[in-house]
Structures are given as C-alpha cells and as structure tokens.
C-alpha atoms as a PDB file:
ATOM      1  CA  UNK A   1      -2.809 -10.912   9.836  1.00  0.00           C
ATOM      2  CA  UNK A   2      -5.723 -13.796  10.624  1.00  0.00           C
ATOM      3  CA  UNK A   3      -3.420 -16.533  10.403  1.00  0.00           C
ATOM      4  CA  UNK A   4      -1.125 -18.634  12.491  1.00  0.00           C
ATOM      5  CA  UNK A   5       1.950 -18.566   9.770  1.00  0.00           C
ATOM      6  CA  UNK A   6       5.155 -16.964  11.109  1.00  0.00           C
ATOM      7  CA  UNK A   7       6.542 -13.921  10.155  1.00  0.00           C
ATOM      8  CA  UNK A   8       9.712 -13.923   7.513  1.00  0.00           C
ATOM      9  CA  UNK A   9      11.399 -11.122   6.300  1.00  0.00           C
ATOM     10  CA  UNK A  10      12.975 -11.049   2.608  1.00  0.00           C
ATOM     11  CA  UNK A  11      14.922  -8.181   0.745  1.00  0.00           C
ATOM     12  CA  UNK A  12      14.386  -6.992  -2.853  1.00  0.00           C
ATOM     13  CA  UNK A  13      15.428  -4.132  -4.898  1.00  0.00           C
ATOM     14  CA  UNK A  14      12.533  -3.087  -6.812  1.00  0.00           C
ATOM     15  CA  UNK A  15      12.416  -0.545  -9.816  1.00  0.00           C
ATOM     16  CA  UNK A  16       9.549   1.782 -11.005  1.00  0.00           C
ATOM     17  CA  UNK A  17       8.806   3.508 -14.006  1.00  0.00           C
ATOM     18  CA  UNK A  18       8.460   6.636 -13.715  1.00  0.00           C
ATOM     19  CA  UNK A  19       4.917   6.765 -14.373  1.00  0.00           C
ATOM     20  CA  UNK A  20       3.889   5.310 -11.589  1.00  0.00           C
ATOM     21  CA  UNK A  21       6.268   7.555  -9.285  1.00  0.00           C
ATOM     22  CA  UNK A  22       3.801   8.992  -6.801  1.00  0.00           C
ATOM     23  CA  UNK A  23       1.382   6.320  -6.538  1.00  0.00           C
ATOM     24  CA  UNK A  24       1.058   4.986  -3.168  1.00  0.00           C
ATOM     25  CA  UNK A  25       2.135   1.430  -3.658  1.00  0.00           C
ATOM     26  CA  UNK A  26       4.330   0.629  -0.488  1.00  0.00           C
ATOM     27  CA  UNK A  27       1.294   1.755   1.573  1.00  0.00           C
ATOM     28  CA  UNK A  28      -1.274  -0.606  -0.711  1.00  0.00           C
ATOM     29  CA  UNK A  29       1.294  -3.723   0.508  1.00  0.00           C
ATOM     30  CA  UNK A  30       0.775  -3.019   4.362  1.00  0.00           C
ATOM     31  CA  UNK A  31      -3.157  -2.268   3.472  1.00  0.00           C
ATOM     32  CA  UNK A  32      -3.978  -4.442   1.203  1.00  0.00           C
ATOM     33  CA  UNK A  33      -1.742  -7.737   1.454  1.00  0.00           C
ATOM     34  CA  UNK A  34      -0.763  -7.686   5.221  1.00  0.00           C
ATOM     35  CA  UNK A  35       2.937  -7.013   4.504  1.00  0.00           C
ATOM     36  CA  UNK A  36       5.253  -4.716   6.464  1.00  0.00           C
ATOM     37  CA  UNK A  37       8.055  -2.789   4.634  1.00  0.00           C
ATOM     38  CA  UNK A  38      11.456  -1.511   5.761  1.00  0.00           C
ATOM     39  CA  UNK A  39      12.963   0.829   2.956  1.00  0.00           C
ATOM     40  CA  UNK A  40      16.889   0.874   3.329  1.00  0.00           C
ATOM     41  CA  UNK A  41      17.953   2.640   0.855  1.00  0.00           C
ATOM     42  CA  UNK A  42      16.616   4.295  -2.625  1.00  0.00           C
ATOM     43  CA  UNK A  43      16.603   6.889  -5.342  1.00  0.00           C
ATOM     44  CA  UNK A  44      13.505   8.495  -6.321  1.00  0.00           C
ATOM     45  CA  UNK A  45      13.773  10.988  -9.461  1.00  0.00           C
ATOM     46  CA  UNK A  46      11.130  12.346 -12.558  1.00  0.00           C
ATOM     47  CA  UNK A  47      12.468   9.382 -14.422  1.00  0.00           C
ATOM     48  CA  UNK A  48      11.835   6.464 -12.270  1.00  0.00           C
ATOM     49  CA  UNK A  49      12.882   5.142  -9.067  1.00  0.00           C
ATOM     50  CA  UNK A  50      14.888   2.660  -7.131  1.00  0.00           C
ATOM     51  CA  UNK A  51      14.363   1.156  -3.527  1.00  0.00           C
ATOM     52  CA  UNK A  52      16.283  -1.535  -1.663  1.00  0.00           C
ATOM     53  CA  UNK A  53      13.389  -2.524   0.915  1.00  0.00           C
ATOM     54  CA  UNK A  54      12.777  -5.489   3.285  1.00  0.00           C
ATOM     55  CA  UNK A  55       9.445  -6.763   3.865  1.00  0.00           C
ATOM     56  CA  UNK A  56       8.298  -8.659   6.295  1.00  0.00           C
ATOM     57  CA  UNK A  57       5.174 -10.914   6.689  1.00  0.00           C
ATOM     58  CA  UNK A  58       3.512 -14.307   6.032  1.00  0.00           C
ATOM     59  CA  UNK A  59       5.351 -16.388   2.960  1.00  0.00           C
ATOM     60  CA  UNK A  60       2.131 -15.970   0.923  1.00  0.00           C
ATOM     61  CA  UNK A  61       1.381 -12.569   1.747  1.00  0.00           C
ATOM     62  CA  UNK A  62       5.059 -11.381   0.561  1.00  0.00           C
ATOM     63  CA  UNK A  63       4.478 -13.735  -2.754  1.00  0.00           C
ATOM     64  CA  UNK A  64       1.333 -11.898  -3.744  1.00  0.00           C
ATOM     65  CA  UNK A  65       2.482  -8.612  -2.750  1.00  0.00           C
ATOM     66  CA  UNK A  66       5.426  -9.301  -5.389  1.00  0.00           C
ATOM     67  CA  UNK A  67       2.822 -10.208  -8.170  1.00  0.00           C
ATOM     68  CA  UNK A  68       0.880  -6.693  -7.393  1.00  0.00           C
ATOM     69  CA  UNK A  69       4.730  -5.208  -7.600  1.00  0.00           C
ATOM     70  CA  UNK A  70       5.003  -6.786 -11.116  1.00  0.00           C
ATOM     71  CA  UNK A  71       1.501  -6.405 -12.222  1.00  0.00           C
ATOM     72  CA  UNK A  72       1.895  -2.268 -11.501  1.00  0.00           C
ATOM     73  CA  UNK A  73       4.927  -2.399 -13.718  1.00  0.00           C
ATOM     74  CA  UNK A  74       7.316  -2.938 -10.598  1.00  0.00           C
ATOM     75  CA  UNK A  75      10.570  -5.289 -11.404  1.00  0.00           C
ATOM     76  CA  UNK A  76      11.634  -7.235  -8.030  1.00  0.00           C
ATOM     77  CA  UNK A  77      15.062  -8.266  -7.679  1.00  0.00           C
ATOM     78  CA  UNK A  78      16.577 -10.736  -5.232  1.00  0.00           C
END
C-alpha cells in the first residue's frame, strides 16, 4: 500500500452463494485491493458459505473491496 493513510481494521460477516464457493475471492482482496483479512470464524458447505472475517487496511481500500464482495454476489454484514 503506496499511500500514507493509516491502517483500520473493520469486521463483517459475509455470505456466498454457493456458486461462487471455490473461487478465490479472499485472496483477490489482499491482491487486488491492498486489504488484509483475518477469518474468525465460518461455515463453508455445497450450498453456500458463511465467514465472520476482519479486514484490515486503508478506509478506501476496505470500501472497494466491499463493492467487489457485493458485485461477486457477496452480502456484507456489519
């Protein structure tokens, strides 16, 4: 991460359909939008899937990670 902007940490439980199950989307947020992830606790079946993660990062960068989430189908809760 370029810039200057302190590191915050937020925690979500997010929810995925189970057709995206598989799909390597925690590792796209550290690659692609500079965001670190701590996964505390989940469920992870053929019929979808449950994680309660923190992430950690820049304000923005955690913002636009949770658009991706939601864009793939993801829903983010508080």
């Amino acid at each position: 991460m370029a810039s200057k902007e302190s590191k915050r940490s937020e925690k979500f439980k997010l929810t995925f359909p189970a057709k995206i199950v598989g799909e390597p989307i925690m590792t796209k947020l550290s690659h692609d939008f500079g965001v670190s992830y701590n996964m505390i606790r989940g469920r992870i079946t053929d019929k979808g899937a449950w994680l309660d993660v923190e992430l950690l990062g820049a304000k923005k960068n955690i913002e636009r990670a949770r658009v991706f989430l939601g864009e793939r189908g993801v829903t983010v809760s508080p």
